[in-house]
Protein backbone atom coordinates (compact mmCIF):
# COMPACT_ATOMS: atom_id res chain seq x y z
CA UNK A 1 23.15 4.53 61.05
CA UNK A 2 20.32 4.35 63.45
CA UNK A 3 16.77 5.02 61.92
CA UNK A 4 15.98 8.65 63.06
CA UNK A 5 12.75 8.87 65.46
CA UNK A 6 11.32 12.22 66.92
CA UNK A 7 11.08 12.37 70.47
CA UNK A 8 8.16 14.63 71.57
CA UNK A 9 6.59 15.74 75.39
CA UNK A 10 3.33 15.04 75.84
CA UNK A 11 3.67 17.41 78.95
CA UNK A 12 4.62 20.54 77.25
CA UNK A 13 5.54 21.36 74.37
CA UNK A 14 8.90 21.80 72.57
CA UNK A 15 9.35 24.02 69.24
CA UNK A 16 11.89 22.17 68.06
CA UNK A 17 12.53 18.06 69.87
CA UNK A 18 15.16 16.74 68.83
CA UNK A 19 15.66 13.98 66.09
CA UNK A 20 17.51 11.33 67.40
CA UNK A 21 18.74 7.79 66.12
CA UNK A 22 16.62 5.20 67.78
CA UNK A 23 19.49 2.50 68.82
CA UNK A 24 18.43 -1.05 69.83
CA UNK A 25 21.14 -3.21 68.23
CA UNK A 26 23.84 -4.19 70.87
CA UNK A 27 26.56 -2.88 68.00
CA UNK A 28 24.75 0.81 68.13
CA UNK A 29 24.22 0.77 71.64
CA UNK A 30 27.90 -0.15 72.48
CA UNK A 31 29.30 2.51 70.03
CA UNK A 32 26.94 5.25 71.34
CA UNK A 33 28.44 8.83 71.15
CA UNK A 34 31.85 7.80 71.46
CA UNK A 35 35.01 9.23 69.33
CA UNK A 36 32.15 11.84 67.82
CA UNK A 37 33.93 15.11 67.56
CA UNK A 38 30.32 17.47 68.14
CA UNK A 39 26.67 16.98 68.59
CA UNK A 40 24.63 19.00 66.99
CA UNK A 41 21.69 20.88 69.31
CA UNK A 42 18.90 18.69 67.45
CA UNK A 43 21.31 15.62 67.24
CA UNK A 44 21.23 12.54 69.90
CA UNK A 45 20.37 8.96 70.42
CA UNK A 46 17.79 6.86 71.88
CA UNK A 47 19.03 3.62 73.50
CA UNK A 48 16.77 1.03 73.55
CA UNK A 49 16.94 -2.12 76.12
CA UNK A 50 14.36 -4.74 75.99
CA UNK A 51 12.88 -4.58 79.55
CA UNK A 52 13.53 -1.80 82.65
CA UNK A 53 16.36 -1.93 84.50
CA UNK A 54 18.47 0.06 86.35
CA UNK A 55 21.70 -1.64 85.41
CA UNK A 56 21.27 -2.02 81.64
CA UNK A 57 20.31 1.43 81.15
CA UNK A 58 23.52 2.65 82.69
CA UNK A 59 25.72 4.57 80.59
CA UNK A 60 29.54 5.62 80.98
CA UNK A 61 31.17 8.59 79.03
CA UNK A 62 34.34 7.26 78.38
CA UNK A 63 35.80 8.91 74.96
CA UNK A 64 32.53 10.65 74.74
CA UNK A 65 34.81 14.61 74.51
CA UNK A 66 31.57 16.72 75.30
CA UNK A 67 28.99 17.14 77.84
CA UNK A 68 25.34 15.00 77.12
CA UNK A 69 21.87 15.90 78.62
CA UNK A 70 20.70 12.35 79.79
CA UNK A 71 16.86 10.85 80.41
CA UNK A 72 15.44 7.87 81.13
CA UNK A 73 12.50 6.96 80.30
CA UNK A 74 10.97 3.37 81.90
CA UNK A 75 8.23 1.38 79.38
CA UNK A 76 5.12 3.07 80.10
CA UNK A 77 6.85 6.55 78.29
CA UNK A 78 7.39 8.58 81.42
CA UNK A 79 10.59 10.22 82.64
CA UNK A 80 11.97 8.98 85.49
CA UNK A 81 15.48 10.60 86.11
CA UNK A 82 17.84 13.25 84.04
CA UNK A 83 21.44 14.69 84.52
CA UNK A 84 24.35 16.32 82.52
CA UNK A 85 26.81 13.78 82.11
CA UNK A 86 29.91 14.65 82.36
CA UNK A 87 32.75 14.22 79.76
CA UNK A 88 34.83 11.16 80.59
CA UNK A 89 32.77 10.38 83.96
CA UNK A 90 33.24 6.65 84.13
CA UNK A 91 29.31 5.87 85.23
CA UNK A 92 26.05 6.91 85.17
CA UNK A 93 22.73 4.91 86.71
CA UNK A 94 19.41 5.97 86.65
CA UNK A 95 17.20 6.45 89.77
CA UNK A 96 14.70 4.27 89.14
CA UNK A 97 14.11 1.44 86.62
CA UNK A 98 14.14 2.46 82.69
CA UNK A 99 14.03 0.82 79.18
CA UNK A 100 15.36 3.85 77.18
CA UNK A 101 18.28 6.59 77.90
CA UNK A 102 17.96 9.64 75.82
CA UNK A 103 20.77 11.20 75.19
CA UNK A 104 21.11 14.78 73.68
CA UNK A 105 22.73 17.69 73.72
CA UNK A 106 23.19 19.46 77.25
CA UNK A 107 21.27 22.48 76.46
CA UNK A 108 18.48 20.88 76.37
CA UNK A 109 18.11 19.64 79.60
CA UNK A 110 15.38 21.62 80.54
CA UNK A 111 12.99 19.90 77.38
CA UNK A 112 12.13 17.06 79.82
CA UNK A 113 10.49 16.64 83.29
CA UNK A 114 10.24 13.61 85.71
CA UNK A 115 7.49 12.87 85.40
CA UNK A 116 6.77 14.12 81.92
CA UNK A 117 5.38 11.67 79.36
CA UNK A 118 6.99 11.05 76.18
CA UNK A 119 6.40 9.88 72.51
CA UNK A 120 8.39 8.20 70.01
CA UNK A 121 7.77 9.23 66.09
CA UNK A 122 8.95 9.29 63.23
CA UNK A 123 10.28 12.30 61.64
């Protein structure tokens, strides 16, 4: 299990951000959401890759059975793209170059901004 972090907006604020696992082994990463039956509205993970990149931030939603709210956020804590992924869509790339996907539950799309700056914490 991923140690849980707190992800907060620096832009505005949120009554509730979610608590997410922060995942930066390749085993976590790999497993992501998959084969989970639910996420819960404060539930998600962070994915962590060790520099900014368009292609290793990436994300597919094979055997993920539920919609995800999606973020990137590049090394210097600021949002740079966000969608809903789709069930089962086979790929998903950021706009621009990022070192962490969020990934949380689709209502909650509207928490984050391009643009907005973030912070990590712990809970």
């Amino acid at each position: 299990m991923p140690r849980p972090i707190i992800v907060h907006n620096l832009n505005k604020e949120i009554k509730s951000p979610p608590h997410v696992g922060y995942c930066d082994s390749f085993q976590c990463r790999l497993r992501g959401l998959m084969f989970r039956k639910s996420l819960g509205f404060d539930e998600g993970l962070l994915l962590v890759e060790k520099r900014d990149s368009r292609l290793d931030t990436s994300i597919h939603m094979f055997f993920v059975p539920f919609d995800l709210a999606v973020f990137w956020i590049n090394s210097e804590m600021t949002v740079v793209d966000k969608i809903i992924a789709k069930s089962w869509h086979p790929a998903y790339f950021p706009k621009a170059d990022a070192k962490f996907t969020l990934e949380i539950h689709p209502d909650r799309i509207g928490d984050y901004e391009i643009g907005d700056k973030v912070e990590f914490k712990n809970p």
